[in-house]
Protein backbone atom coordinates (compact mmCIF):
# COMPACT_ATOMS: atom_id res chain seq x y z
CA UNK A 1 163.46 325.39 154.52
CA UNK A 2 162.87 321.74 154.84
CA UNK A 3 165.38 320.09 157.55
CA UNK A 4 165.96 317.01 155.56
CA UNK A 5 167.48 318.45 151.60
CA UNK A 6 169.47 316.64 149.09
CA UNK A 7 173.30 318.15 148.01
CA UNK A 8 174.79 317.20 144.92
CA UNK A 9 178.78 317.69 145.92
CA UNK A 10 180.83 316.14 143.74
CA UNK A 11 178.35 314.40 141.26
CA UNK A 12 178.96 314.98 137.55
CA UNK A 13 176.19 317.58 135.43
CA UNK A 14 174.56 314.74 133.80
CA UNK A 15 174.51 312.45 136.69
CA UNK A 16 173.05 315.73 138.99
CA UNK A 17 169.91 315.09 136.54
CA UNK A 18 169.33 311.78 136.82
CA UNK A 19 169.86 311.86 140.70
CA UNK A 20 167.92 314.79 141.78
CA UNK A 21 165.08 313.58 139.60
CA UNK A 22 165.30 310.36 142.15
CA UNK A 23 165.48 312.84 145.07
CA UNK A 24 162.56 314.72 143.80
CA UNK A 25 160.11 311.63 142.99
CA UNK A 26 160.85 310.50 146.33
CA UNK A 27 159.83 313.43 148.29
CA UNK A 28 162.55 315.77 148.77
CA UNK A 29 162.00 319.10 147.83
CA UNK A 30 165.33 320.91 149.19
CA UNK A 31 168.13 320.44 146.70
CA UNK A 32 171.87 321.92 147.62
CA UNK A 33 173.91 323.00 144.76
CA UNK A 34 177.12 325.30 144.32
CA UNK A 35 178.87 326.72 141.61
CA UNK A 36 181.89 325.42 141.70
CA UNK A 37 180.22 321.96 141.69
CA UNK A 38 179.44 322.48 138.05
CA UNK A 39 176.27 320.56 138.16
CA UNK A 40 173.54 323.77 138.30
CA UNK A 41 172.79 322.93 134.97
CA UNK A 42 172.04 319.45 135.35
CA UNK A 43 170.22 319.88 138.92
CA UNK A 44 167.82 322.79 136.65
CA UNK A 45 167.52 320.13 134.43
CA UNK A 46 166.24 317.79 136.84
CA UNK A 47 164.10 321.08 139.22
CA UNK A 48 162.23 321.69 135.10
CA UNK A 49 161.25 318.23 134.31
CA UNK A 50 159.67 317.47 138.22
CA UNK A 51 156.63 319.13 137.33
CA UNK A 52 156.99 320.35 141.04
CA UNK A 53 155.19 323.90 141.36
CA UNK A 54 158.40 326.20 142.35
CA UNK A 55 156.71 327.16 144.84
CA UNK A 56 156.92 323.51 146.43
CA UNK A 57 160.70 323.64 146.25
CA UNK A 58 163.75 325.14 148.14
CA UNK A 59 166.69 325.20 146.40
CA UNK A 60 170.30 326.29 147.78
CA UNK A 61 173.24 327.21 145.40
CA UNK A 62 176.52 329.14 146.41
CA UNK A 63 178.86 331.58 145.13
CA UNK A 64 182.84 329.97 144.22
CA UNK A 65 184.55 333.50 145.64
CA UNK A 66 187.99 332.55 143.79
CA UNK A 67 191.05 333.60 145.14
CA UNK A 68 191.86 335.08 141.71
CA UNK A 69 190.41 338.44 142.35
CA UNK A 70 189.28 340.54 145.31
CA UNK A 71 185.78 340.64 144.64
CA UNK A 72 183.67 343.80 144.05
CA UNK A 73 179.87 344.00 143.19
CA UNK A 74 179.51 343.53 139.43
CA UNK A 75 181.57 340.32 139.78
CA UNK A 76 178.99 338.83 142.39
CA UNK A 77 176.27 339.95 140.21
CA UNK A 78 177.54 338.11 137.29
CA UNK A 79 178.50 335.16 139.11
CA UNK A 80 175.00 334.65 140.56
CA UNK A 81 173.25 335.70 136.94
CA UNK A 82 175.28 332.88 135.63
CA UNK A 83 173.62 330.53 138.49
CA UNK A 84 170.09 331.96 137.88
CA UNK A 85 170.48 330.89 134.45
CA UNK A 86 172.20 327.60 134.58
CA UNK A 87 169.37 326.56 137.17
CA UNK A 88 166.51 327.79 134.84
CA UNK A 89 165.33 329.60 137.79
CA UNK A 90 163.82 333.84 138.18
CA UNK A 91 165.15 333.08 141.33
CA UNK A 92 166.84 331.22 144.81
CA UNK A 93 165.58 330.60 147.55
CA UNK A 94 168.94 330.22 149.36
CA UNK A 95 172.51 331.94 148.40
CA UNK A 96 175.81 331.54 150.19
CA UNK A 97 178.90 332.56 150.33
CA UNK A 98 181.06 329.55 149.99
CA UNK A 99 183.77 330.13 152.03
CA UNK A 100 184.81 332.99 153.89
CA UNK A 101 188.31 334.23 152.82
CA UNK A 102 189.16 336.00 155.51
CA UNK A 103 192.69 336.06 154.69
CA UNK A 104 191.50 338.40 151.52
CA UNK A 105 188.79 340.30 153.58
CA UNK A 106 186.35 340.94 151.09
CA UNK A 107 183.05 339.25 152.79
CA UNK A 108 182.03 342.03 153.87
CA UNK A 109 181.95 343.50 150.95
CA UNK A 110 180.04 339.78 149.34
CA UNK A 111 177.90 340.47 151.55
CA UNK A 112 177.09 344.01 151.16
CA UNK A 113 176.23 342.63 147.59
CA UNK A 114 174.07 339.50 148.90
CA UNK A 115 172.01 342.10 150.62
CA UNK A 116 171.34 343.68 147.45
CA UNK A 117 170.25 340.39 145.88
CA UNK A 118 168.27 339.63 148.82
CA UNK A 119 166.29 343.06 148.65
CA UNK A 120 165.76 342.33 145.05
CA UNK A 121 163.85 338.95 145.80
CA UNK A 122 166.11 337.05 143.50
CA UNK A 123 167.22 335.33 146.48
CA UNK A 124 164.85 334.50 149.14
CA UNK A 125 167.05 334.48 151.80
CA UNK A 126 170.95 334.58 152.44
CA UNK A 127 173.37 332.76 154.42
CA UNK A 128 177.02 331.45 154.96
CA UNK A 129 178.61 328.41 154.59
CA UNK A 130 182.38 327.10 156.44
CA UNK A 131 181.49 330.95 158.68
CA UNK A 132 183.57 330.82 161.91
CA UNK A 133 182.37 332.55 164.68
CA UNK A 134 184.62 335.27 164.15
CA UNK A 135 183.85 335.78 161.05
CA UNK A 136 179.97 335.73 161.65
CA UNK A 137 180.68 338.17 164.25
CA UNK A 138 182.24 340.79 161.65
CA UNK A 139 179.05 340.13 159.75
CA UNK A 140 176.43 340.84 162.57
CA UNK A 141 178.99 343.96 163.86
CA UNK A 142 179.25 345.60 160.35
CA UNK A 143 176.03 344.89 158.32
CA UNK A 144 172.69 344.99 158.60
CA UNK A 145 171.49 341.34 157.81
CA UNK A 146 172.32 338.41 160.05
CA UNK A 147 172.73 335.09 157.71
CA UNK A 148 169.81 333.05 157.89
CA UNK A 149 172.50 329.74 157.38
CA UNK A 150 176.05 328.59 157.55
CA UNK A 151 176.73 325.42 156.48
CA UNK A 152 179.37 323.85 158.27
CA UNK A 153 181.10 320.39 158.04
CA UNK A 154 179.90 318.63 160.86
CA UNK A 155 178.93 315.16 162.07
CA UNK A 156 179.41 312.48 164.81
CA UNK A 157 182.93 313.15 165.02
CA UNK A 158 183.08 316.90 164.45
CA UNK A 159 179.89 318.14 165.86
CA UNK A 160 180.57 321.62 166.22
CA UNK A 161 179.65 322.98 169.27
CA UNK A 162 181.18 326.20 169.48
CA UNK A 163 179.86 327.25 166.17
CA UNK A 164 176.25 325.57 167.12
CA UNK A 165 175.67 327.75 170.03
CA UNK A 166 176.97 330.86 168.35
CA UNK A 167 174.68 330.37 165.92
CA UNK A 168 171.63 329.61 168.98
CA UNK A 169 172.45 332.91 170.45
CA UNK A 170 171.98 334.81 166.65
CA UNK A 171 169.08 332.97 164.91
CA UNK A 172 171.11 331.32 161.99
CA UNK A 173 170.22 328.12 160.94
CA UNK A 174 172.82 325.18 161.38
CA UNK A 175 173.35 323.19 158.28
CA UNK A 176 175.65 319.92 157.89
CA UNK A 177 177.98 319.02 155.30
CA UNK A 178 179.42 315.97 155.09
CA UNK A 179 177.19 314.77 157.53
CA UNK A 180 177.84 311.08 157.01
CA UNK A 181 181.45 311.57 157.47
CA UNK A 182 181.96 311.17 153.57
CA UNK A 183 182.50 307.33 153.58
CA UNK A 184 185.87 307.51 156.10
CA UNK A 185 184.67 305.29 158.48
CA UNK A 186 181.98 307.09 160.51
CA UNK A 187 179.18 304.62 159.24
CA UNK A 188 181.98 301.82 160.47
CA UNK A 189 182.05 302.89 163.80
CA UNK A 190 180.71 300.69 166.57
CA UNK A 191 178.84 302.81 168.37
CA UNK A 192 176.78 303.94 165.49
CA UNK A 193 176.10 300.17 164.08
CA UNK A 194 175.09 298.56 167.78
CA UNK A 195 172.52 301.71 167.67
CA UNK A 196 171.30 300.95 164.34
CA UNK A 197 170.91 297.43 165.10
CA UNK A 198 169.03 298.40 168.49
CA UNK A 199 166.13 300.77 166.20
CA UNK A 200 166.58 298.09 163.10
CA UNK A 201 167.60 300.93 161.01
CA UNK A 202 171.02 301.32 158.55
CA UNK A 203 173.91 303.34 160.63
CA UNK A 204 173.14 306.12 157.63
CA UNK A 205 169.58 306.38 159.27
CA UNK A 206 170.87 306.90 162.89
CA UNK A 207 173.67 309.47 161.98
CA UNK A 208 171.11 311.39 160.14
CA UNK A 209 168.48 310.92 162.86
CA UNK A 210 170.88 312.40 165.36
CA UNK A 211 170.97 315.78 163.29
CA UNK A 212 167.05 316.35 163.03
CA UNK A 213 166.71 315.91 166.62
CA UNK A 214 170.20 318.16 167.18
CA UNK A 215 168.00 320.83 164.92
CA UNK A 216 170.74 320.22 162.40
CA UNK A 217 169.49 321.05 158.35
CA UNK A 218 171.44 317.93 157.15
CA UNK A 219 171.90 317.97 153.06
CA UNK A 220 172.97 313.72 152.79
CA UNK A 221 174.30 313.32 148.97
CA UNK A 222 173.57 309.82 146.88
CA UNK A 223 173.61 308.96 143.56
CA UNK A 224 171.70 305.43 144.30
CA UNK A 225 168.30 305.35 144.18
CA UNK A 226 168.12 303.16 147.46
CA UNK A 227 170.20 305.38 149.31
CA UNK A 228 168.55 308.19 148.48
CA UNK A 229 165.23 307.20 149.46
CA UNK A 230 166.35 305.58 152.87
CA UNK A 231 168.52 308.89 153.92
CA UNK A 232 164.88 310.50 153.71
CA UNK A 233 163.32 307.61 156.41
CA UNK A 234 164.42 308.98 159.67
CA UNK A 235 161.15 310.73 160.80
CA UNK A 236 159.44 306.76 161.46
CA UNK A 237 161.93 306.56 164.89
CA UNK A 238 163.51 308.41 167.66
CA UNK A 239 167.16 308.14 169.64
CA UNK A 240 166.96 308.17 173.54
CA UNK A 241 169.15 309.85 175.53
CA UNK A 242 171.40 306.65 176.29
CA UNK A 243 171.73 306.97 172.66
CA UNK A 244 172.55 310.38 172.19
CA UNK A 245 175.23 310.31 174.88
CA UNK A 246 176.79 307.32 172.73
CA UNK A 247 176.81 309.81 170.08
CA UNK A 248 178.05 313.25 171.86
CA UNK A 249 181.15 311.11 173.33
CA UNK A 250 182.72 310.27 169.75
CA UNK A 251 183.49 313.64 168.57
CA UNK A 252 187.12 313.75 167.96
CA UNK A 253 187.67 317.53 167.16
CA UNK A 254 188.80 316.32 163.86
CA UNK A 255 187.86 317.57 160.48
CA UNK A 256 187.35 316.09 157.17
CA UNK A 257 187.62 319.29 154.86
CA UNK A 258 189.50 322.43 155.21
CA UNK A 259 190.15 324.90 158.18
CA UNK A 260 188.12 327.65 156.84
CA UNK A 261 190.79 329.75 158.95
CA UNK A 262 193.37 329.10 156.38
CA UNK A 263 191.81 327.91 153.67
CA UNK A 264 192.41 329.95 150.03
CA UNK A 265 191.46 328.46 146.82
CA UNK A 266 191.44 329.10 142.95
């Protein structure tokens, strides 16, 4: 899985087309889709008309477990048919579970399910996404697959590291959502623009910079061509350590998106 992808939350079908098509022509190959985003259509769109060998790409969608229902097998099945064939694909090579639920405890079960898929090589590989470590740890206690990812909201000022070394000590993959802080100021922040002005790079740059050398899978999301191809330019320079203890001292403990705790959805 490439460490650098491209996530298409909260851009329209159509759009999804236009912008992954950017993503793709300028070198990404990992796209990050969902369901409930409503754009797997447009992002297949955009994965047929690359010309990209499939083999060349890794792409990520999720499963929207509702709070409508208490999920069983055949309703995960259908669910990820439906993304199979809104993506144009025979298969993923990444499937999550979007959120965990716990409050309806059915993962397990999701995941029992995911395993299936997984067997089946429809999906490549499994994971998690908004997993806390208790969660995770009914996953790894009760089943017999440990996720390969959970995506987590986490940046500058929510970095995460209970669930990061929980994940260290099981072999999942770390991946960041929202990891520019979704325009609320992060890219604003003082510490983050004297850096970028020290390495002559954009504040975007150094935010993402700090993930890759965290280890961090980081999924940025743009729909402007610019922006798209400078969130993929942060392999040309390297933060010290003065700059990376800037960096660890502005976490604030404070999220941007749900608790996944309490979170419950339609």
């Amino acid at each position: 899985m490439p460490q650098l992808g491209f996530g298409v939350w909260q851009v329209e079908d159509e759009e999804a087309t236009r912008a992954v098509g950017t993503a793709l022509e300028a070198g990404y190959r990992s796209i990050d889709t969902a369901a409930v985003y409503e754009n797997e259509q447009g992002t297949g769109k955009a994965l047929a008309a690359s010309g990209i060998p499939r083999d060349e790409l890794f792409v990520t969608t999720k499963l929207w477990n509702s709070a409508s229902q208490t999920w069983q097998r055949d309703d995960v099945m259908r669910e990820f048919d439906a993304s199979l064939a809104k993506l144009g694909l025979d298969y993923v090579d990444l499937y999550l579970i979007h959120w965990p639920r716990a409050m309806r405890d059915d993962f397990l079960a999701i995941w029992r399910t995911f395993e299936e898929i997984a067997s089946s090589g429809r999906a490549k590989a499994i994971g998690v996404s908004n997993f806390q470590p208790a969660h995770l740890r009914r996953l790894l206690d009760e089943t017999s697959v440990v996720p390969a990812v959970n995506q987590i909201e986490l940046h500058p000022q929510f970095q995460q590291s209970e669930p990061r070394a929980f994940h260290a000590e099981h072999g999942i993959a770390t991946e960041a959502w929202s990891p520019l802080g979704q325009g609320k100021g992060l890219l604003e922040v003082p510490t983050i623009v004297a850096i970028a002005q020290k390495h002559d790079r954009t504040p975007a740059q150094v935010v993402l910079r700090w993930h890759v050398q965290l280890g961090n899978i980081v999924i940025p999301k743009s729909v402007t061509p610019s922006r798209i191809r400078e969130n993929l330019d942060v392999f040309g320079f390297e933060l010290d350590d003065e700059d990376l203890t800037a960096i660890a001292v502005l976490d604030e403990g404070r999220r941007l998106g749900p608790n996944p705790d309490t979170f419950d959805y339609n």
